[in-house]
C-alpha atoms as a PDB file:
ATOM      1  CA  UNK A   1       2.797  -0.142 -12.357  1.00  0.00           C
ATOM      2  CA  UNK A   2       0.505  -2.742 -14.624  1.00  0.00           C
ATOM      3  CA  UNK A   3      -3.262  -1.275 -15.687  1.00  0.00           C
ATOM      4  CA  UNK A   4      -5.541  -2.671 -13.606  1.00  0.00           C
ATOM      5  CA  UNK A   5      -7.069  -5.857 -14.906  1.00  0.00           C
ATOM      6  CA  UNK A   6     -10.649  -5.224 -14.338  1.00  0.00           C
ATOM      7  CA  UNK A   7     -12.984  -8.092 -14.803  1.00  0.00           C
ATOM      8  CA  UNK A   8     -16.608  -7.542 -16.066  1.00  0.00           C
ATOM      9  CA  UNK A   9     -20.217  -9.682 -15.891  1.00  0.00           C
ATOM     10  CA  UNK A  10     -23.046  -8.250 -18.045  1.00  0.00           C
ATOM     11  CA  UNK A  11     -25.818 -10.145 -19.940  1.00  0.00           C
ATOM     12  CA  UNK A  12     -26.483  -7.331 -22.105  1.00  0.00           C
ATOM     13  CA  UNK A  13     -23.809  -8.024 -25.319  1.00  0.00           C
ATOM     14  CA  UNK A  14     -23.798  -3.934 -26.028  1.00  0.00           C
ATOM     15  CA  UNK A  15     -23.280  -2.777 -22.804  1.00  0.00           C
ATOM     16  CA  UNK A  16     -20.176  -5.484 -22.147  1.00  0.00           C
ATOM     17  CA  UNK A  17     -18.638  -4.239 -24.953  1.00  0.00           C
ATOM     18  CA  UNK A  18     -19.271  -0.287 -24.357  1.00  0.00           C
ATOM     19  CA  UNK A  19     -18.056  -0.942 -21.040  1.00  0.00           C
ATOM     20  CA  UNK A  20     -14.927  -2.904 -22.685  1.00  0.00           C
ATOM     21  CA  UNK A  21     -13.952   0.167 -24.937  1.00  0.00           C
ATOM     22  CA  UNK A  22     -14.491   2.519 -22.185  1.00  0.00           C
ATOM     23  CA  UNK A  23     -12.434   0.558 -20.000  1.00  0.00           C
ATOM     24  CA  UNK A  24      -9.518   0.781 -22.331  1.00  0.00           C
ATOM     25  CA  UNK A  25      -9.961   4.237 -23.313  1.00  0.00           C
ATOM     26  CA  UNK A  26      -9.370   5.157 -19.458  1.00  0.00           C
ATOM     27  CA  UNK A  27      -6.115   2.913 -19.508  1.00  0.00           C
ATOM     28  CA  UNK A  28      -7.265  -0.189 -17.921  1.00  0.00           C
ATOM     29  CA  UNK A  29      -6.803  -3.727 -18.573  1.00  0.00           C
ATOM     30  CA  UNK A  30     -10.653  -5.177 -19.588  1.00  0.00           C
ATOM     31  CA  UNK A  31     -10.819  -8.766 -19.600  1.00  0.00           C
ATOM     32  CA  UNK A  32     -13.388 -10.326 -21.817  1.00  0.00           C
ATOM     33  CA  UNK A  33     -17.164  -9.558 -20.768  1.00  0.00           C
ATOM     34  CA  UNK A  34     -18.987 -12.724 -19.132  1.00  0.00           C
ATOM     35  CA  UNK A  35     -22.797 -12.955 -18.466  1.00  0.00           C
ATOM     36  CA  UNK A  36     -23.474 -15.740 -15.974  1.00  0.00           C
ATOM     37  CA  UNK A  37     -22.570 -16.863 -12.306  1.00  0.00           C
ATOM     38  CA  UNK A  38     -21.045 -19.471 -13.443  1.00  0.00           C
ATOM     39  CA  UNK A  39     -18.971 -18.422 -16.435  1.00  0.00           C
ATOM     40  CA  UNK A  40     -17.582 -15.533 -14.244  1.00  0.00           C
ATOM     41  CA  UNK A  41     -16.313 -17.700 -11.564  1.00  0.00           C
ATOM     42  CA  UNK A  42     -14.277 -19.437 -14.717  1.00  0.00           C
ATOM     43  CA  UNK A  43     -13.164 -15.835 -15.632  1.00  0.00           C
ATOM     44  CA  UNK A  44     -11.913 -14.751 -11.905  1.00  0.00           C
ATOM     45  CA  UNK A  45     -10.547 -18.246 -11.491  1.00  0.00           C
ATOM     46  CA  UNK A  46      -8.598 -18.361 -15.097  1.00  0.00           C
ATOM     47  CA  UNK A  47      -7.885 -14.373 -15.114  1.00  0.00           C
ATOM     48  CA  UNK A  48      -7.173 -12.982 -11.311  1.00  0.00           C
ATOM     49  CA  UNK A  49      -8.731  -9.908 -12.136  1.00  0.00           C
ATOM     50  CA  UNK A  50      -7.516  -7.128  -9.652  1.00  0.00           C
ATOM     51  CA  UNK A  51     -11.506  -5.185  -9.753  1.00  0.00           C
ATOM     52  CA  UNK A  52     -14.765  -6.378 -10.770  1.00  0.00           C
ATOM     53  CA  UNK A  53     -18.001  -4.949 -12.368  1.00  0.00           C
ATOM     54  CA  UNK A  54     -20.873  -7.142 -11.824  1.00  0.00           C
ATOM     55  CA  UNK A  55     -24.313  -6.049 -13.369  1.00  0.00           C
ATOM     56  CA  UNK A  56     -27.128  -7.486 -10.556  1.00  0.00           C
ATOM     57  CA  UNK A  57     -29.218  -8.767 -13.116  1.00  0.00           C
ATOM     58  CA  UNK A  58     -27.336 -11.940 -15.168  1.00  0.00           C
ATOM     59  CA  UNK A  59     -28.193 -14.606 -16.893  1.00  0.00           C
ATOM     60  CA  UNK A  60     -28.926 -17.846 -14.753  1.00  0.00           C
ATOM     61  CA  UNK A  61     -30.370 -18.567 -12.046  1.00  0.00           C
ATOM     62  CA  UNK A  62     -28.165 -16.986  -9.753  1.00  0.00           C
ATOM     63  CA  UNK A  63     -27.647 -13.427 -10.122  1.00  0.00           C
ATOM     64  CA  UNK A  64     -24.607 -10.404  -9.332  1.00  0.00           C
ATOM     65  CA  UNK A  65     -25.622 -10.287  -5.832  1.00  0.00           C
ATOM     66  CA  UNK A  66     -25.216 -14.091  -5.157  1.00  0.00           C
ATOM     67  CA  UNK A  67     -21.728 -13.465  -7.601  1.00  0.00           C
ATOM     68  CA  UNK A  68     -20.704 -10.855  -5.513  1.00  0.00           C
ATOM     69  CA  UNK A  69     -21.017 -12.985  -2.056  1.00  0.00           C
ATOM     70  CA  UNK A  70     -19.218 -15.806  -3.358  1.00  0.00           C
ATOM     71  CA  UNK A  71     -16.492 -12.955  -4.781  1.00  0.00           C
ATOM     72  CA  UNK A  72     -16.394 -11.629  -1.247  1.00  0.00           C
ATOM     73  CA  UNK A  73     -16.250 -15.547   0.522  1.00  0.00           C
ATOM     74  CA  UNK A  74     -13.617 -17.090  -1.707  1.00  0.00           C
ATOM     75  CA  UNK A  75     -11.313 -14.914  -3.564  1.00  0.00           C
ATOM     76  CA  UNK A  76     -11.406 -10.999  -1.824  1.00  0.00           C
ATOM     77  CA  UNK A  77     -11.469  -9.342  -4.738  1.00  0.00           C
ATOM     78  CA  UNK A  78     -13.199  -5.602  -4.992  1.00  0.00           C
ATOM     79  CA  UNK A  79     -16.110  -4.847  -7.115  1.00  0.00           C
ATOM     80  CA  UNK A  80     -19.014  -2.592  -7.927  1.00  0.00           C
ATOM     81  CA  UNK A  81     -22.126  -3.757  -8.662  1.00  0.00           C
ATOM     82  CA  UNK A  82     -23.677  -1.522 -12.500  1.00  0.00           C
ATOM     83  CA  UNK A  83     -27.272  -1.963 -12.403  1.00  0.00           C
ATOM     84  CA  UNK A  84     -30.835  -0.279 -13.734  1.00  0.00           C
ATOM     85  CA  UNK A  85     -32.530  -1.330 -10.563  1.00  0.00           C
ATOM     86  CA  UNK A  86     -32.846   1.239  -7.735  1.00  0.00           C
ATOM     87  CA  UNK A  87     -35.785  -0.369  -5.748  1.00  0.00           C
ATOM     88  CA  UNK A  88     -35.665  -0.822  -2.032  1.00  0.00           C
ATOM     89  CA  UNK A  89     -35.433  -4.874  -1.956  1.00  0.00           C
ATOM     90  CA  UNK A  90     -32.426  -5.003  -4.544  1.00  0.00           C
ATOM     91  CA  UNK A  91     -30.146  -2.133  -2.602  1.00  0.00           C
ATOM     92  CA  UNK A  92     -31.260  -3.760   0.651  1.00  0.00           C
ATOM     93  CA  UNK A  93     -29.684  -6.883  -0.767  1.00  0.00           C
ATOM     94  CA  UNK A  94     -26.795  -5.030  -1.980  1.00  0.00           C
ATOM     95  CA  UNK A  95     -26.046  -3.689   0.988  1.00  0.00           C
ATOM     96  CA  UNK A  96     -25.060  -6.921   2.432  1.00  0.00           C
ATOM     97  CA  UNK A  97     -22.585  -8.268   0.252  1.00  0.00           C
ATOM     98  CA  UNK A  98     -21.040  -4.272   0.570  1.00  0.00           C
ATOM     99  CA  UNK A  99     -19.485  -3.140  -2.565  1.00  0.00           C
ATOM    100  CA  UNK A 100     -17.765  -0.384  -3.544  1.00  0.00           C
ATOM    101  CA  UNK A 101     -19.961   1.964  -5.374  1.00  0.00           C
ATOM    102  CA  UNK A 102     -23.659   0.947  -6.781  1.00  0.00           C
ATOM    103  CA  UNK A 103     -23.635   2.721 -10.489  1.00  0.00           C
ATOM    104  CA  UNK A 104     -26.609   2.876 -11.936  1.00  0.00           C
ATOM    105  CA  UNK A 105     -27.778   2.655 -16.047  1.00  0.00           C
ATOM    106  CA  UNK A 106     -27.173   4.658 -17.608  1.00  0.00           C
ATOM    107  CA  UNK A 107     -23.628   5.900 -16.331  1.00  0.00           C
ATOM    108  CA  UNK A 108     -20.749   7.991 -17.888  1.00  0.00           C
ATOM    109  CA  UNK A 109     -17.460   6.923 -18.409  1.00  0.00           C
ATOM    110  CA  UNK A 110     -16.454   9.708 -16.012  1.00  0.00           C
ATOM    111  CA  UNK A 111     -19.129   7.676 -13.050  1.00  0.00           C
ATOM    112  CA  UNK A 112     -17.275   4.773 -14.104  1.00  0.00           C
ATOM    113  CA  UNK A 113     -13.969   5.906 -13.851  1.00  0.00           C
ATOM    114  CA  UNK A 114     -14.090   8.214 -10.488  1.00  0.00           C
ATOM    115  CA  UNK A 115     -16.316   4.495  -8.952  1.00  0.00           C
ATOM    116  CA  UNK A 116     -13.767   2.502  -9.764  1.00  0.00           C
ATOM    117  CA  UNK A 117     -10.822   4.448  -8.459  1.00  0.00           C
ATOM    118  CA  UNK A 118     -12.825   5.444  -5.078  1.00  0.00           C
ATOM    119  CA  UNK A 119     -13.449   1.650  -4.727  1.00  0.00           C
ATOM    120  CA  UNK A 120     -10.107   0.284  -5.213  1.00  0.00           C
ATOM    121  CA  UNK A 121      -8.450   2.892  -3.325  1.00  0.00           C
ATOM    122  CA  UNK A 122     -10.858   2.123  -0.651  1.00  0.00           C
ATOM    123  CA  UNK A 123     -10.539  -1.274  -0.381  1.00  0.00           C
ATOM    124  CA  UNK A 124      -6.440  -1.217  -0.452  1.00  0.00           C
ATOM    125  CA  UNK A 125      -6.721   1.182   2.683  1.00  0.00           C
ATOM    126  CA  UNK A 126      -8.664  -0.762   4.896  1.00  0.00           C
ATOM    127  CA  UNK A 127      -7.049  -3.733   3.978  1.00  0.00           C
ATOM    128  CA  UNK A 128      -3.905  -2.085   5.383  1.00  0.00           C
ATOM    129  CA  UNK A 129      -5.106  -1.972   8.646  1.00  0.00           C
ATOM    130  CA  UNK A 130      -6.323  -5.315   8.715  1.00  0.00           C
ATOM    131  CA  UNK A 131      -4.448  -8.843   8.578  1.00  0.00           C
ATOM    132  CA  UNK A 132      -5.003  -9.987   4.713  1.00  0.00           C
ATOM    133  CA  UNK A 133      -7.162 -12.309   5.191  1.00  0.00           C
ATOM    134  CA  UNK A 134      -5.597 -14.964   2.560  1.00  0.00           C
ATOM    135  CA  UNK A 135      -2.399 -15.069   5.298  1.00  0.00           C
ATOM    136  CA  UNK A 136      -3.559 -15.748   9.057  1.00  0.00           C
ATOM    137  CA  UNK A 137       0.101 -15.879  11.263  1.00  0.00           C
ATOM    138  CA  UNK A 138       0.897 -18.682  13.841  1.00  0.00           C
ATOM    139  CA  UNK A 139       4.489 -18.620  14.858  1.00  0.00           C
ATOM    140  CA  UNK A 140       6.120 -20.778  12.483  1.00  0.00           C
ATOM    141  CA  UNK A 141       2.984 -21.590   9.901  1.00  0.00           C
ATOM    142  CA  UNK A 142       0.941 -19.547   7.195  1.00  0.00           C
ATOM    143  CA  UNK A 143      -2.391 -20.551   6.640  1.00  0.00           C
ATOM    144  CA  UNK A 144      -3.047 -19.983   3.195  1.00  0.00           C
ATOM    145  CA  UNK A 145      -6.727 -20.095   2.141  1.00  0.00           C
ATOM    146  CA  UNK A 146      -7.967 -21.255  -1.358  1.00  0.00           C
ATOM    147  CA  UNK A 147     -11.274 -21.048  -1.897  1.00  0.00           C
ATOM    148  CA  UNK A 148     -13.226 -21.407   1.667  1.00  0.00           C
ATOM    149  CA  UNK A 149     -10.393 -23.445   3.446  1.00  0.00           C
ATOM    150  CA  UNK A 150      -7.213 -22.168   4.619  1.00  0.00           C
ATOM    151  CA  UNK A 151      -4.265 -24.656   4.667  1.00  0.00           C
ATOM    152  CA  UNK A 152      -1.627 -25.157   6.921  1.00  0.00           C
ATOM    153  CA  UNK A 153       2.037 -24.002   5.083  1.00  0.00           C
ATOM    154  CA  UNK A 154       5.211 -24.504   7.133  1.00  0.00           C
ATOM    155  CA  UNK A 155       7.496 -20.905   6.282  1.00  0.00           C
ATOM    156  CA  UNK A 156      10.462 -23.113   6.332  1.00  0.00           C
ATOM    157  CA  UNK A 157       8.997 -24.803   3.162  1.00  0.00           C
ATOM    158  CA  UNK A 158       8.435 -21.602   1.491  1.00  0.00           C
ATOM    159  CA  UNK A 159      10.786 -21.429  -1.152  1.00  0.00           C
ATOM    160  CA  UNK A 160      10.464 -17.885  -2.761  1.00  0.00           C
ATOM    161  CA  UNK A 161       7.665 -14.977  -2.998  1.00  0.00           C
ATOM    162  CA  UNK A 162       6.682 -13.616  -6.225  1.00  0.00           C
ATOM    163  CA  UNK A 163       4.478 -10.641  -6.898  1.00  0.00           C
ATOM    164  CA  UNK A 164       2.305 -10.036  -9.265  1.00  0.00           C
ATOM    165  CA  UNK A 165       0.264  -6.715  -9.600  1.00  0.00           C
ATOM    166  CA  UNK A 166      -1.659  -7.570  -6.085  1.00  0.00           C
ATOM    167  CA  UNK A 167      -1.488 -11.394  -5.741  1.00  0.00           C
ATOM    168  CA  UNK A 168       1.130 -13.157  -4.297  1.00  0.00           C
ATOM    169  CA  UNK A 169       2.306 -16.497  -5.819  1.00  0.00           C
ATOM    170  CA  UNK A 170       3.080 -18.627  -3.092  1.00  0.00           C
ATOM    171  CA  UNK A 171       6.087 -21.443  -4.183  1.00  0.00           C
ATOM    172  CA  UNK A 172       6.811 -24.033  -1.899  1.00  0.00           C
ATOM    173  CA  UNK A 173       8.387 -27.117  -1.883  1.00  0.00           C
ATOM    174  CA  UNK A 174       5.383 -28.659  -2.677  1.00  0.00           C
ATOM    175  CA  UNK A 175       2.992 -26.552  -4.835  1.00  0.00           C
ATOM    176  CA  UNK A 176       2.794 -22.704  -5.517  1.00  0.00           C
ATOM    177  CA  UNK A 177      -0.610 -20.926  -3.897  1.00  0.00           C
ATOM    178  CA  UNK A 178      -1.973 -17.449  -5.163  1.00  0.00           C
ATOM    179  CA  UNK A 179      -3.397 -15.407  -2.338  1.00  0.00           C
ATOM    180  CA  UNK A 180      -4.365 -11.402  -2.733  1.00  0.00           C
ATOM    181  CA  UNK A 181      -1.588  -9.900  -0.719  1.00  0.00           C
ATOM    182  CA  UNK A 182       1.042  -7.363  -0.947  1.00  0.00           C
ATOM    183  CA  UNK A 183       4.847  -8.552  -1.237  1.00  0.00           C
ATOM    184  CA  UNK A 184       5.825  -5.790   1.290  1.00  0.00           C
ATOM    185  CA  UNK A 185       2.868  -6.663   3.516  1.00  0.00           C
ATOM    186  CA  UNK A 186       4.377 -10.313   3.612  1.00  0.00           C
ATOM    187  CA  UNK A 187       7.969  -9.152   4.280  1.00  0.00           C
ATOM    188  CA  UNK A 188       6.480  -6.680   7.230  1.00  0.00           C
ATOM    189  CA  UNK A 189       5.363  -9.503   8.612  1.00  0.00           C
ATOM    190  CA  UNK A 190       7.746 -12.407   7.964  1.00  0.00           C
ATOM    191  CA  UNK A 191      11.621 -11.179   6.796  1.00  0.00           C
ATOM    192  CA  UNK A 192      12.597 -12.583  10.693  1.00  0.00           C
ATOM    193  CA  UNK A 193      11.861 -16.069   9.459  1.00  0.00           C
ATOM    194  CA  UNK A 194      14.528 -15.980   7.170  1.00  0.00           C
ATOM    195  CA  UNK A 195      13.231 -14.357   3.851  1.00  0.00           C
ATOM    196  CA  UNK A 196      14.624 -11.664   2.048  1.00  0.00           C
ATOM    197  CA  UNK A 197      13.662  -9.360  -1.212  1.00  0.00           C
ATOM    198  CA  UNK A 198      15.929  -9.460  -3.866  1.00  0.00           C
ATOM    199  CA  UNK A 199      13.801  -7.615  -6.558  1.00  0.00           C
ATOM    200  CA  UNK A 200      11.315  -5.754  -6.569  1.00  0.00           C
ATOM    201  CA  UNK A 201       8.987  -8.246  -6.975  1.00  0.00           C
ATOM    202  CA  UNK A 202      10.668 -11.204  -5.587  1.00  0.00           C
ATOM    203  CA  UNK A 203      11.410 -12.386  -2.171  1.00  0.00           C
ATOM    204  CA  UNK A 204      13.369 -15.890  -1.114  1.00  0.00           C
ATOM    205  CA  UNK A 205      13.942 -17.858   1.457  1.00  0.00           C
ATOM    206  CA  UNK A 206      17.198 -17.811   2.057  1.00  0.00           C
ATOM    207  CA  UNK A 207      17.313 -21.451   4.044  1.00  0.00           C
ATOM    208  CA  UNK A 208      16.741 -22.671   0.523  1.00  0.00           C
ATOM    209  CA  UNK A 209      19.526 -20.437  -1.073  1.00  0.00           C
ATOM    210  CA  UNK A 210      21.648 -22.782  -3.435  1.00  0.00           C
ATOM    211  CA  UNK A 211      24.000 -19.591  -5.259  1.00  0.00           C
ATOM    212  CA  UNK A 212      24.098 -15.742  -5.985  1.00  0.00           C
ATOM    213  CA  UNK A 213      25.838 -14.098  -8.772  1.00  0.00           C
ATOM    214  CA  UNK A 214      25.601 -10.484  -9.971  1.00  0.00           C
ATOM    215  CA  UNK A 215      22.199 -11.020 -12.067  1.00  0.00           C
ATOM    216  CA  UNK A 216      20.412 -13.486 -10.370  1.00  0.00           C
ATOM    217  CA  UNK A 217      19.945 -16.318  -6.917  1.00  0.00           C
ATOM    218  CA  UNK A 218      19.512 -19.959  -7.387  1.00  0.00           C
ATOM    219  CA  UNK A 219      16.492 -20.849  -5.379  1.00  0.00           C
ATOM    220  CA  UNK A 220      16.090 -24.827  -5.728  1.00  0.00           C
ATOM    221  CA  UNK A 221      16.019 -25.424  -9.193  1.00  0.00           C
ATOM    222  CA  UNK A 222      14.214 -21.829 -10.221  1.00  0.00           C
ATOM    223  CA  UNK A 223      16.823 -19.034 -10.964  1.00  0.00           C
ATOM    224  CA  UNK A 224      15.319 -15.734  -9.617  1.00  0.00           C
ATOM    225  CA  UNK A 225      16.450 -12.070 -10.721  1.00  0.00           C
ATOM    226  CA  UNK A 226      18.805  -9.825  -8.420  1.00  0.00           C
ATOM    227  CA  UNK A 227      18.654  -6.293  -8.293  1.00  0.00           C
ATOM    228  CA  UNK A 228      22.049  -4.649  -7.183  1.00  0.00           C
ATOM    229  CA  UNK A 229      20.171  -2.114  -4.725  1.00  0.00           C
ATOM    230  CA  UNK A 230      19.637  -5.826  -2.509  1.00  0.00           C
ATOM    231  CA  UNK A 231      22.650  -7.830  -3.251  1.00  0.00           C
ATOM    232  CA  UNK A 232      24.530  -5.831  -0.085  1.00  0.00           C
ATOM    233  CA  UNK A 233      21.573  -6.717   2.056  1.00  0.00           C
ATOM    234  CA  UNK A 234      21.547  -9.955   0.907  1.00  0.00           C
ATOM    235  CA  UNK A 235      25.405 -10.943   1.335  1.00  0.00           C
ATOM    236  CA  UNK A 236      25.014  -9.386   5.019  1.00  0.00           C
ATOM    237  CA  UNK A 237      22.096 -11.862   5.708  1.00  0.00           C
ATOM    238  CA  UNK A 238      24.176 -14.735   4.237  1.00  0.00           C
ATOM    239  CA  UNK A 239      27.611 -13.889   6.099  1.00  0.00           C
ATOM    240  CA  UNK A 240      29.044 -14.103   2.303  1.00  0.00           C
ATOM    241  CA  UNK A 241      32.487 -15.123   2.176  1.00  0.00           C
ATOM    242  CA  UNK A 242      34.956 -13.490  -0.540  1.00  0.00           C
END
């Protein structure tokens, strides 16, 4: 399994980069520190970090908390806000946008490594017992939501499923979509309409199927790696003849 790729937004240059080496002494994945609203959307947007550490207090006019609701709007991604403020107004304002731990200044790395684990682990269990929100069902559609609109994808025209850590890209006839998801919570809830893992981090649609051979499927134009432990299960969905 990857580190997990942990993005973080602090205005304070020698914290960031404390918080940087820590981070990769405890065998994450940092991603380059950010200090503003603004610049972190960039980061989440360019980077698809898995967790997020957002200090309340940023440069700009906008600070972690209003970071943290648009975090929590368009792109469900966990996070924990690091902060030296404990008054009442602050956590009260906090408390809306609910994080996952609220760690304040100073902090060891042992805080920051038993907050972080607590919060992801956290989050991926009560996501489980929830429909991800990035996929809403209806019959023969998936509405797929980038930013704050979800868009309506016929399955048919789903091509193949690719994972990648916890995002999903999305590749369909048209364009490929990321969403946060699972590839075995998409499979749970769509391998009757006619798709089919064939790695472990690949899934296709076999309507679009063009060839199979012992390495690899033909998907369209895109060649896709095939792991022998699905080939049977993939021949018996086919009706394969020899």
């Amino acid at each position: 399994m990857s580190a997990l790729k942990i993005g973080i937004v602090e205005d304070d240059l020698l914290i960031a980069e404390s918080i940087f080496v820590a981070l990769q002494q405890l065998g994450y994945a940092p991603i380059k520190p950010v200090r503003s609203y603004n610049d972190a959307l960039k980061m989440v947007q360019a980077e698809k970090p898995d967790f997020m550490l957002i200090d309340i207090r940023i440069n700009g006019a906008q600070d972690g908390i209003d970071l943290a609701e648009t975090i929590n709007k368009e792109f469900c991604i966990p996070f924990i806000f690091l902060t030296g403020n404990s008054d009442n107004a602050t956590v009260n304002r906090a408390k809306l946008v609910k994080p996952g731990a609220y760690l304040l200044k100073p902090f060891t790395e042992s805080d920051l490594f038993s907050s972080i684990e607590i919060a992801f682990n956290n989050f991926n269990s009560e996501a489980k017992t929830l429909v991800p929100a990035p996929l809403k069902k209806l019959e023969q559609f998936v509405f797929i939501k980038e930013r704050d609109i979800f868009y309506k994808i016929v399955l048919a025209d789903i091509l193949y499923v690719e994972s990648d850590n916890v995002y999903l890209n999305v590749h369909t006839t048209a364009k490929t979509y990321v969403v946060r998801n699972k590839l075995d919570n998409f499979l749970e809830s769509y391998s009757h309409q006619n798709f089919v893992r064939v790695h472990r981090s690949y899934a296709i649609n076999v309507t679009h199927l063009q060839s199979i051979n012992s390495l690899a499927v033909k998907v369209g134009d895109r060649e896709i790696p095939l792991n022998k432990s699905y080939k049977q299960e993939l021949l018996a969905m086919v009706n394969a003849l020899k």
